[in-house]
N, C-alpha and C. Protein backbone atom coordinates (compact mmCIF):
# COMPACT_ATOMS: atom_id res chain seq x y z
N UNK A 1 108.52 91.33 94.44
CA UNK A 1 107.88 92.52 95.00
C UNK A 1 106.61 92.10 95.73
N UNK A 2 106.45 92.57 96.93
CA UNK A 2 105.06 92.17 98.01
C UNK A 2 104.07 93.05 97.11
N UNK A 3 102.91 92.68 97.17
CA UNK A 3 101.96 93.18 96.94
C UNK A 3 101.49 94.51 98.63
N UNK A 4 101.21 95.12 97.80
CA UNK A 4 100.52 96.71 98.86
C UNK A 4 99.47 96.48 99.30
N UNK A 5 98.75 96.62 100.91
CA UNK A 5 97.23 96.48 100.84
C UNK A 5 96.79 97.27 100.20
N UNK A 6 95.60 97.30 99.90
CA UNK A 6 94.49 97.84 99.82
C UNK A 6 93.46 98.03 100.85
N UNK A 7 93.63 99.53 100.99
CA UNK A 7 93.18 99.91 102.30
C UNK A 7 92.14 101.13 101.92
N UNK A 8 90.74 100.99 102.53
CA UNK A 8 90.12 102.70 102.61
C UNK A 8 90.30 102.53 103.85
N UNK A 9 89.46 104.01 104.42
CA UNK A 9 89.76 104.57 105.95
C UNK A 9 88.55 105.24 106.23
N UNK A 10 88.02 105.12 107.09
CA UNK A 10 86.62 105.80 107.65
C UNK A 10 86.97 106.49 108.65
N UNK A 11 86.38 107.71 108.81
CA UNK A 11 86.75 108.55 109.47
C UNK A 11 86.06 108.91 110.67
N UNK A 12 86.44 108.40 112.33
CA UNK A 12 85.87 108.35 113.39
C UNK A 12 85.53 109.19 113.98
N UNK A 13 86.97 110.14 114.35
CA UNK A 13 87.02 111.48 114.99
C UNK A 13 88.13 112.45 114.53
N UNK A 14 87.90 113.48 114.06
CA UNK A 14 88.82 114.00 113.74
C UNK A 14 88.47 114.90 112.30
N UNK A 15 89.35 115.58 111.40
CA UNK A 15 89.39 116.03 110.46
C UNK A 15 90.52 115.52 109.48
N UNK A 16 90.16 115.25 108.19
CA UNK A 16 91.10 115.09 106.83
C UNK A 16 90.88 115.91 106.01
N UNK A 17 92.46 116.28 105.54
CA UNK A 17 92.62 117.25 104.01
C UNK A 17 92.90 116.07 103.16
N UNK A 18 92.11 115.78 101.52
CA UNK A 18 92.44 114.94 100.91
C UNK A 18 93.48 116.14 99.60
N UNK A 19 94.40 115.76 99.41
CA UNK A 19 94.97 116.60 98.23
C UNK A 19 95.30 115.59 96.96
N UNK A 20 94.59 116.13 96.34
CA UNK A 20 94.30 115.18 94.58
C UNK A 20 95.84 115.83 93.88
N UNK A 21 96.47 115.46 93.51
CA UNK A 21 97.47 115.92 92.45
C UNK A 21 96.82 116.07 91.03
N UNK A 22 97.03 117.12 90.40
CA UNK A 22 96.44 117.69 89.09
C UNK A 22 97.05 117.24 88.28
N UNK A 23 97.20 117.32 87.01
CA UNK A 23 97.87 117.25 85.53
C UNK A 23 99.13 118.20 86.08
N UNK A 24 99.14 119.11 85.94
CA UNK A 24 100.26 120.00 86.73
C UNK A 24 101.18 119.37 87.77
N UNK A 25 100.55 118.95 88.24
CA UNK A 25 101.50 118.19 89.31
C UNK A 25 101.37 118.86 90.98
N UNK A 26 100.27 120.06 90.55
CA UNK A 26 100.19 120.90 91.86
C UNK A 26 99.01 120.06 92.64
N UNK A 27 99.52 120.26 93.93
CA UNK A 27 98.07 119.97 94.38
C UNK A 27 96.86 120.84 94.36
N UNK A 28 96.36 121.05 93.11
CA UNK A 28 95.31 121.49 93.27
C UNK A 28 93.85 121.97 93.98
N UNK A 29 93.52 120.64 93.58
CA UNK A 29 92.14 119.91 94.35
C UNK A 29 92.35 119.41 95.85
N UNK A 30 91.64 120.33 96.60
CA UNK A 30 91.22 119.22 98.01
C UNK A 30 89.97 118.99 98.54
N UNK A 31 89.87 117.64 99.37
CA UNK A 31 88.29 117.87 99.93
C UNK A 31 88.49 117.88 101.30
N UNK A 32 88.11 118.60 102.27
CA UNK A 32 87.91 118.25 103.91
C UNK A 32 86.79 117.39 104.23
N UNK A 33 87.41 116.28 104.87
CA UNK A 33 86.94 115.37 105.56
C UNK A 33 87.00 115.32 107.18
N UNK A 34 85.83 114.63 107.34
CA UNK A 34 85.20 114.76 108.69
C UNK A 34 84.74 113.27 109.44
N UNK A 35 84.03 113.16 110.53
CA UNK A 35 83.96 112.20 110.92
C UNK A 35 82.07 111.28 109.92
N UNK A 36 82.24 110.75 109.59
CA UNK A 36 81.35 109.66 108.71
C UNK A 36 82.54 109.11 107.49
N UNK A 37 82.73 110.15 107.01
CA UNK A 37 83.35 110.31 105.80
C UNK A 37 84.37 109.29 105.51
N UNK A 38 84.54 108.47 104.27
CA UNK A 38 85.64 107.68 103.73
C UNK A 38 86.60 108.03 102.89
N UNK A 39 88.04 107.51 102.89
CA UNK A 39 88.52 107.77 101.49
C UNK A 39 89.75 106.68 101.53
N UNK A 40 89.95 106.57 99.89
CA UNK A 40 90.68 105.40 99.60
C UNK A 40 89.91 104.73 99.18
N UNK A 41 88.89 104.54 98.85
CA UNK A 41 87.88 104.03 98.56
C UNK A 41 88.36 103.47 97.17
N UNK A 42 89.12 104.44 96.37
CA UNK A 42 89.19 104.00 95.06
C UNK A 42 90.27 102.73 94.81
N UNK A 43 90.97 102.60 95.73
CA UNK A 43 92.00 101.30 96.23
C UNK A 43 91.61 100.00 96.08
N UNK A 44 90.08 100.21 96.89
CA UNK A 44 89.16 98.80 97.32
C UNK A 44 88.68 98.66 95.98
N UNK A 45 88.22 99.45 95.42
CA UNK A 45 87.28 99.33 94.80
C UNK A 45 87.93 98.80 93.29
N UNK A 46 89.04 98.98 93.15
CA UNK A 46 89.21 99.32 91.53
C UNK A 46 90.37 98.15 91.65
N UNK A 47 90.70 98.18 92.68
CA UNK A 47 91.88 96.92 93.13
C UNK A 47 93.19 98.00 92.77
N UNK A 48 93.45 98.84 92.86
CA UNK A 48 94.79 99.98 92.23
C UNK A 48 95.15 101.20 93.31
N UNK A 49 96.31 101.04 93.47
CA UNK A 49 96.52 102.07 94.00
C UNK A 49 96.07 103.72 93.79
N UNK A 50 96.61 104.27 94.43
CA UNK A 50 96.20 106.12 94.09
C UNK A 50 96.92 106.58 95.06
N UNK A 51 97.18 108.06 93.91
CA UNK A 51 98.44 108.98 94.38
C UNK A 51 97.57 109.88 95.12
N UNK A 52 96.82 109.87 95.84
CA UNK A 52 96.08 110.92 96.70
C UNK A 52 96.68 110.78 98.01
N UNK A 53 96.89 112.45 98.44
CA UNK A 53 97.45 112.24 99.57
C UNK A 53 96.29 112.86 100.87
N UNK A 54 96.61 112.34 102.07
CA UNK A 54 95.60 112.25 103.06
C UNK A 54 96.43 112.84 104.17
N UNK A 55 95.96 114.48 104.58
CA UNK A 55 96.40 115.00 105.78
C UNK A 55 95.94 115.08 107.00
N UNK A 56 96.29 114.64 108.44
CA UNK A 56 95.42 114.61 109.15
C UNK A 56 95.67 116.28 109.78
N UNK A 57 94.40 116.84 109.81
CA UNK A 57 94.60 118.22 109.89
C UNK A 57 93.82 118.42 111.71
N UNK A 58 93.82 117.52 112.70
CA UNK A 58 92.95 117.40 113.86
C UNK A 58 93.68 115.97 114.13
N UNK A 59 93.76 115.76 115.57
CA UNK A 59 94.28 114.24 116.04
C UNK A 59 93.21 113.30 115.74
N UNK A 60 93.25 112.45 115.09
CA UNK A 60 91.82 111.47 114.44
C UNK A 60 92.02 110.39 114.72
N UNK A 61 90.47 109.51 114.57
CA UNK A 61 91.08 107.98 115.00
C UNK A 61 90.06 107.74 113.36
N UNK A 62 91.13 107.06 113.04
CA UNK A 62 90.15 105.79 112.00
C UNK A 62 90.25 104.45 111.70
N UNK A 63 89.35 104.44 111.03
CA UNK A 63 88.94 102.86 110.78
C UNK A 63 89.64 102.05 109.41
N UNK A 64 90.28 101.69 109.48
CA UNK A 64 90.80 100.86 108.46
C UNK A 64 90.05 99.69 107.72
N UNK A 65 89.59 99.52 106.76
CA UNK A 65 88.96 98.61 106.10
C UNK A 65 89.27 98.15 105.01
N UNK A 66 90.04 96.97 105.18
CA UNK A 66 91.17 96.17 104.09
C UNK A 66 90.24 95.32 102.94
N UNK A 67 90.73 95.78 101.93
CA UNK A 67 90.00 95.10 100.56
C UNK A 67 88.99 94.07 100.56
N UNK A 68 89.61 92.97 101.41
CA UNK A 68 88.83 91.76 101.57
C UNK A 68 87.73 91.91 102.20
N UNK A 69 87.85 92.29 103.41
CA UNK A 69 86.80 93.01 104.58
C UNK A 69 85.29 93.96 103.59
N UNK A 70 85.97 94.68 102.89
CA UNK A 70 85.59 95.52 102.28
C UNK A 70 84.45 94.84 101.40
N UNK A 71 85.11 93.54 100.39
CA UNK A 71 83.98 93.13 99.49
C UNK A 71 82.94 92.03 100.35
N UNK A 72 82.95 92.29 101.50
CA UNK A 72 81.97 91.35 102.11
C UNK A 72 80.59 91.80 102.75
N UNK A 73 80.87 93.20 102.24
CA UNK A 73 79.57 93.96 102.72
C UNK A 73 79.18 93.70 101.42
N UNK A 74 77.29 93.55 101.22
CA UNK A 74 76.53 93.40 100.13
C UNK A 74 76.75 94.42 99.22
C-alpha cells in the first residue's frame, strides 16, 4: 500500500465549506473558509489522515503545502 500525502491547503481566492462528520455520522459541524485561511492542517501536523470534507463553494485557487514543506517553517 503507497503511503497518502499529507497535504494542508491555504486558501488564495475563493471560498471553502469545511464539513466535520459528527458521532452521528451527520455532517454536522461546518466552518466557511475564505481567502488567508488553512485547512488540513491536522494531516501535517499529527502525520494522520482526516475524514473532513472540503467544499469549494466559489471557483478558488489554493496553495498546497506538503508535509515536508510544511515542517520547514520554524
Amino acid at each position: 500500500m503507497t503511503a497518502m500525502p499529507l497535504i494542508a491547503y491555504v486558501i488564495k481566492k475563493g471560498a471553502v465549506t469545511i464539513h466535520r462528520l459528527a458521532k452521528t455520522l451527520d455532517n454536522a459541524e461546518t466552518d466557511n473558509l475564505g481567502p488567508g485561511d488553512l485547512f488540513g492542517i491536522e494531516a501535517v501536523m499529527a502525520s494522520r489522515l482526516h475524514f473532513d470534507n472540503a467544499t469549494a463553494k466559489t471557483d478558488c485557487v489554493l496553495v498546497a503545502i506538503k508535509q515536508d514543506q510544511f515542517k520547514q517553517f520554524p
